[in-house]
Protein backbone atom coordinates (compact mmCIF):
# COMPACT_ATOMS: atom_id res chain seq x y z
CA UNK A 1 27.50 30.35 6.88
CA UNK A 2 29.51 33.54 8.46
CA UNK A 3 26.74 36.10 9.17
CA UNK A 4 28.61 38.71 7.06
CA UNK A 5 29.01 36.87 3.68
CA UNK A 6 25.35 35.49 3.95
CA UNK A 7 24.57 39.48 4.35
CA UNK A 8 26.82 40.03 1.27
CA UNK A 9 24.95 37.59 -0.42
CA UNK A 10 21.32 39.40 0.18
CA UNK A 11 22.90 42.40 -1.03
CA UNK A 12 24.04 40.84 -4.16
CA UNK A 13 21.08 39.03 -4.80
CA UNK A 14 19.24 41.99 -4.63
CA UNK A 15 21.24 44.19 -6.39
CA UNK A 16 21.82 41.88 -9.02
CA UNK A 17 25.75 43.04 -9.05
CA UNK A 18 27.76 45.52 -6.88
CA UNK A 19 31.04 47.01 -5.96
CA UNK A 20 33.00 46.89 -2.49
CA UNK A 21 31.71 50.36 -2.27
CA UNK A 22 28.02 49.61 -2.74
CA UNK A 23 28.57 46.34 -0.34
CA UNK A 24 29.92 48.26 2.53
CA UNK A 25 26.84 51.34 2.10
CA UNK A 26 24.35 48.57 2.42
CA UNK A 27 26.28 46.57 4.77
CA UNK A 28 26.67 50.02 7.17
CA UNK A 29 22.68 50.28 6.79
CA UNK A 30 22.08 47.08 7.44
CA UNK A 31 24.19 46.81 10.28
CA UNK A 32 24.93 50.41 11.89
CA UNK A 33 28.33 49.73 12.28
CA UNK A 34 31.42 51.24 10.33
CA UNK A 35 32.91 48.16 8.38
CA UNK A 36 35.62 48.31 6.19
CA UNK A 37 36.37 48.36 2.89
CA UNK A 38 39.25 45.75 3.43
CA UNK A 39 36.77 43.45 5.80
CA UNK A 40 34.29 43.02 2.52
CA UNK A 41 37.06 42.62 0.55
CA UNK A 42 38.32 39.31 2.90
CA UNK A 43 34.64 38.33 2.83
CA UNK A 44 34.27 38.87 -0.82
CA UNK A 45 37.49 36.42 -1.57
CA UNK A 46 36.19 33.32 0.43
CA UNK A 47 32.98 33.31 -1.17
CA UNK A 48 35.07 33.32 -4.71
CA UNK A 49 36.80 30.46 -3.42
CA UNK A 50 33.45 28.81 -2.42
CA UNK A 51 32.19 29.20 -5.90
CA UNK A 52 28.87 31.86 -4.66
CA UNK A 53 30.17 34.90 -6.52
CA UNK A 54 31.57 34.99 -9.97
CA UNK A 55 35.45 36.41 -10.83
CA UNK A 56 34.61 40.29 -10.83
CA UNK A 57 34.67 42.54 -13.50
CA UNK A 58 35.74 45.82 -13.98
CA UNK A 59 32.95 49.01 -14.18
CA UNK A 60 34.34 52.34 -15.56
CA UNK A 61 33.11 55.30 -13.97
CA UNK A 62 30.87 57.96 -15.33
CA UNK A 63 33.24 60.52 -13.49
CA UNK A 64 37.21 60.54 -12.61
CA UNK A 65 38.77 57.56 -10.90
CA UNK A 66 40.19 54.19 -11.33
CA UNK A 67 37.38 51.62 -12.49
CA UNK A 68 35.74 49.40 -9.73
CA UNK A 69 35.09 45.49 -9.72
CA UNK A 70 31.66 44.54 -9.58
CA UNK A 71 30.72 41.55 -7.97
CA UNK A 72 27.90 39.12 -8.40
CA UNK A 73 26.14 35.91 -7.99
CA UNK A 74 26.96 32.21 -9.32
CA UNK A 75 24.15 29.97 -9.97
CA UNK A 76 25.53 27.93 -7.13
CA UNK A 77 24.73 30.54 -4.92
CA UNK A 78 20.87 30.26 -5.44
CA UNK A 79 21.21 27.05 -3.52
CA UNK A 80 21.17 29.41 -0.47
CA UNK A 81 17.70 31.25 -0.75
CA UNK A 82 14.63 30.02 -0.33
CA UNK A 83 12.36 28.38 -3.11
CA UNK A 84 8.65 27.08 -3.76
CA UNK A 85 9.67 23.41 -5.38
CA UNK A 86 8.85 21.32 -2.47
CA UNK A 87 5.68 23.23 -2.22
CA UNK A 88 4.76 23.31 -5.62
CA UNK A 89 6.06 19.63 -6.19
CA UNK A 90 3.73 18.83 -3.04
CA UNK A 91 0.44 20.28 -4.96
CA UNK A 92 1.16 19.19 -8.77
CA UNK A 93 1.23 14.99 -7.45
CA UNK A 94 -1.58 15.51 -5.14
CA UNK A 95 -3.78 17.17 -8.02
CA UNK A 96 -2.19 14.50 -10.00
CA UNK A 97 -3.53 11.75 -7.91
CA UNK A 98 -6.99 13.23 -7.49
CA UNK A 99 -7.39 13.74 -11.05
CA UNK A 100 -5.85 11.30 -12.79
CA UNK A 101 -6.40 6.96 -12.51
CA UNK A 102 -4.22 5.23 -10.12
CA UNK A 103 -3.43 3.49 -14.06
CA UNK A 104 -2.75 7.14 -15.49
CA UNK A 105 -0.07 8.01 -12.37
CA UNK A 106 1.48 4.86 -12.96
CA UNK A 107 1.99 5.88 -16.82
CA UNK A 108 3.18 9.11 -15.93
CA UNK A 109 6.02 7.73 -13.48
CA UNK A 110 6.85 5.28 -15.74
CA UNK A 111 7.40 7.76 -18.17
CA UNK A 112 9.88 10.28 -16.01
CA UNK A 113 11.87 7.38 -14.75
CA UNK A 114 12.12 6.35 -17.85
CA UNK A 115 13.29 9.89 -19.01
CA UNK A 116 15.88 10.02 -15.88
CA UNK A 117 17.15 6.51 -16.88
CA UNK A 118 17.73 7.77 -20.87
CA UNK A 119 19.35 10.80 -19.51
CA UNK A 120 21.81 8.47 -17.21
CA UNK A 121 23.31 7.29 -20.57
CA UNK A 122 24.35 3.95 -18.41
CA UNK A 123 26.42 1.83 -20.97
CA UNK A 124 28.36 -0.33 -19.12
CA UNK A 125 28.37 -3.93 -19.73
CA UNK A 126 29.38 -5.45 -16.81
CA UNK A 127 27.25 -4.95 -13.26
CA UNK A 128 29.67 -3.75 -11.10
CA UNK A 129 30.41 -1.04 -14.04
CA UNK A 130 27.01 -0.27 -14.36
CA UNK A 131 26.12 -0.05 -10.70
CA UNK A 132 29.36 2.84 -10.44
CA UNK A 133 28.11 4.48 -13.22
CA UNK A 134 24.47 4.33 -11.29
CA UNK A 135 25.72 5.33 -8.15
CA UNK A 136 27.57 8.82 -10.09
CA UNK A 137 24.18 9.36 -12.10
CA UNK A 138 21.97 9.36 -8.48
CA UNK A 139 25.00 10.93 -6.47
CA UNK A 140 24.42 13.76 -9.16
CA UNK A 141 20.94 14.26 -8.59
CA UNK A 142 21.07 14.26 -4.38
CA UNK A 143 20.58 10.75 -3.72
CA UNK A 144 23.73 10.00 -1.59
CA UNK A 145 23.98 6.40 -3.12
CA UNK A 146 26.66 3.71 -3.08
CA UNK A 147 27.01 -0.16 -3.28
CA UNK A 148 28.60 -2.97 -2.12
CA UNK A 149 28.75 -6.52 -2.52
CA UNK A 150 25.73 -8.49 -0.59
CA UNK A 151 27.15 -9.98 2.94
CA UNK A 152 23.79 -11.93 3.56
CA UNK A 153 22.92 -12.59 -0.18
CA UNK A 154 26.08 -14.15 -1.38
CA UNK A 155 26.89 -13.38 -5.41
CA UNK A 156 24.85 -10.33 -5.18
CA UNK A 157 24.98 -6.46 -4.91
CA UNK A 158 23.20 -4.01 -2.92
CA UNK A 159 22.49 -0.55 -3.59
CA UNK A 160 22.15 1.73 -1.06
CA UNK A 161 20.37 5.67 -0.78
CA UNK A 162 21.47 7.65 1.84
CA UNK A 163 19.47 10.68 1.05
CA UNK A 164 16.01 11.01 -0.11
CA UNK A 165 15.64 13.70 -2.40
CA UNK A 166 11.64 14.11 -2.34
CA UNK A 167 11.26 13.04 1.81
CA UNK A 168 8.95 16.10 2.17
CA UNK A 169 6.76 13.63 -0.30
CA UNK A 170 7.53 10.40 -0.15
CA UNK A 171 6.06 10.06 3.12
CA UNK A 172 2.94 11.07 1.79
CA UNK A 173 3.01 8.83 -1.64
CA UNK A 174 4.21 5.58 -2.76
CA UNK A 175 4.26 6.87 -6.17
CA UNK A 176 8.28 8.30 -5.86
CA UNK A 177 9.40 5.28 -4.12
CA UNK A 178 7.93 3.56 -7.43
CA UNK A 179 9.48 5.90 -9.47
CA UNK A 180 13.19 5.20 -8.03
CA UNK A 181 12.26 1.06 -8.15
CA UNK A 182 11.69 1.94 -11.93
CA UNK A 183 14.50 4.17 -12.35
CA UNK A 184 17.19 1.73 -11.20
CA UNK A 185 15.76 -1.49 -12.63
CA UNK A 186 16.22 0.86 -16.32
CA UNK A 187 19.69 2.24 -15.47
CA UNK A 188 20.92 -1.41 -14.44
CA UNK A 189 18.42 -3.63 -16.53
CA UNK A 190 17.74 -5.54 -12.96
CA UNK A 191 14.71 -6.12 -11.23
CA UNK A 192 15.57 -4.70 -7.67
CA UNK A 193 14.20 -5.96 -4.61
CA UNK A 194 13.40 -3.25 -1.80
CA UNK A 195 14.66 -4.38 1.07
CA UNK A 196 14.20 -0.95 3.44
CA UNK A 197 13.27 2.67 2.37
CA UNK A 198 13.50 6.28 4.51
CA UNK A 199 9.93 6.73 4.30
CA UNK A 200 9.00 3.75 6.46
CA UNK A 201 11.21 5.26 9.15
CA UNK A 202 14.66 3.51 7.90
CA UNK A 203 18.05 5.17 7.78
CA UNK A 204 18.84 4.43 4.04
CA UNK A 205 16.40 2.89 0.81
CA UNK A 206 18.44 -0.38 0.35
CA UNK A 207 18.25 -2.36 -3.36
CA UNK A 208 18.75 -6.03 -3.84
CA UNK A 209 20.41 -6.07 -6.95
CA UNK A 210 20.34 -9.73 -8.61
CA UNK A 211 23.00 -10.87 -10.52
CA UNK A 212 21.31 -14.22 -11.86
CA UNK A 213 18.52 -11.64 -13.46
CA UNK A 214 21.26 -9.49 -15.08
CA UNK A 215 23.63 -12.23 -16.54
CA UNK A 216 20.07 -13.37 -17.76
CA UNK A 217 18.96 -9.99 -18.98
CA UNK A 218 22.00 -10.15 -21.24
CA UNK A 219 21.65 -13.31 -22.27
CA UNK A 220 18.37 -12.53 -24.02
């Protein structure tokens, strides 16, 4: 990002709101140079259009003069500063693992994949439906996914992840890899078969998705 408008956004973030005139005081600390009130403002309108600051609106004055527009953040914008999850998502599984049966862990995954696959609210019937509405569900959550029809499979789908969301963890852990295996085989009501995952070095986690276990799924 533009050194100024990630400045901006310290100062806003900070602040918790503030006006050009605030922004270009603490921009002129900051800094030691003499911008303008028209070079925050430019600044100011791209990061509307990106979304990181909400529309302004307008603060009367306690003495004479027009009122000012106060700026501040979107919850978008918190996607730019620094946070603890990784760290504390790092600690809570490996306290998890020490303290609790490999049987217990198991229960517990089971349980939040089963929670992400409820929240999914997949209700397609056929399996190309269902694997689009899949694909949207993980695509929302940072997994980069898509599918496509098997090439070396014939009849069958595959379903790719481009992104892992935990690979600060997974690397450590087979317990999230498990958790997405359990995950997909709820959202699609198919027994996937892994056939290569980021955390053994490959470029995407690729799914074998059966279609002779679906049509039988349904059947039953």
């Amino acid at each position: 990002m533009q050194e100024t408008r990630e400045q901006i956004l310290n100062i806003l973030k900070k602040s918790g709101e503030a006006t050009v005139d605030d922004i270009v005081c603490a921009l002129r600390d900051l800094r030691g140079d003499k911008i303008t009130a028209v070079t925050v403002r430019h600044h100011l309108n791209e990061l509307l259009k990106s979304e990181l600051i909400a529309t302004p609106h307008l603060r009367h004055r306690s003495t004479p003069g027009r009122p000012q527009h106060v700026y501040e953040l979107t919850d978008k914008a918190q996607e730019f500063f620094p946070d603890n999850y990784q760290h504390l998502a790092a600690g809570l599984l490996a306290q998890m693992q020490k303290h609790v049966s490999p049987e217990g862990v198991n229960v517990i995954i089971e349980g939040l994949a089963a929670d992400m696959a409820a929240e999914a609210k997949i209700n397609a019937h056929t399996l190309p439906e269902r694997l689009d509405q899949v694909v949207t569900y993980l695509n929302d959550h940072g997994y980069n996914a898509t599918w496509e029809a098997s090439t070396e499979h014939e009849g069958n789908y595959v379903l790719y992840t481009h992104n892992c969301p935990y690979h600060h963890l997974a690397h450590k852990t087979d317990a999230l890899c498990g958790m997405d295996m359990r995950l997909i085989a709820s959202m699609l009501g198919v027994v996937p078969r892994m056939l290569s995952r980021v955390s053994d070095g490959d470029t995407t986690c690729a799914y074998l998705i059966p279609v002779e276990s679906s049509i039988a799924d349904q059947k039953s």
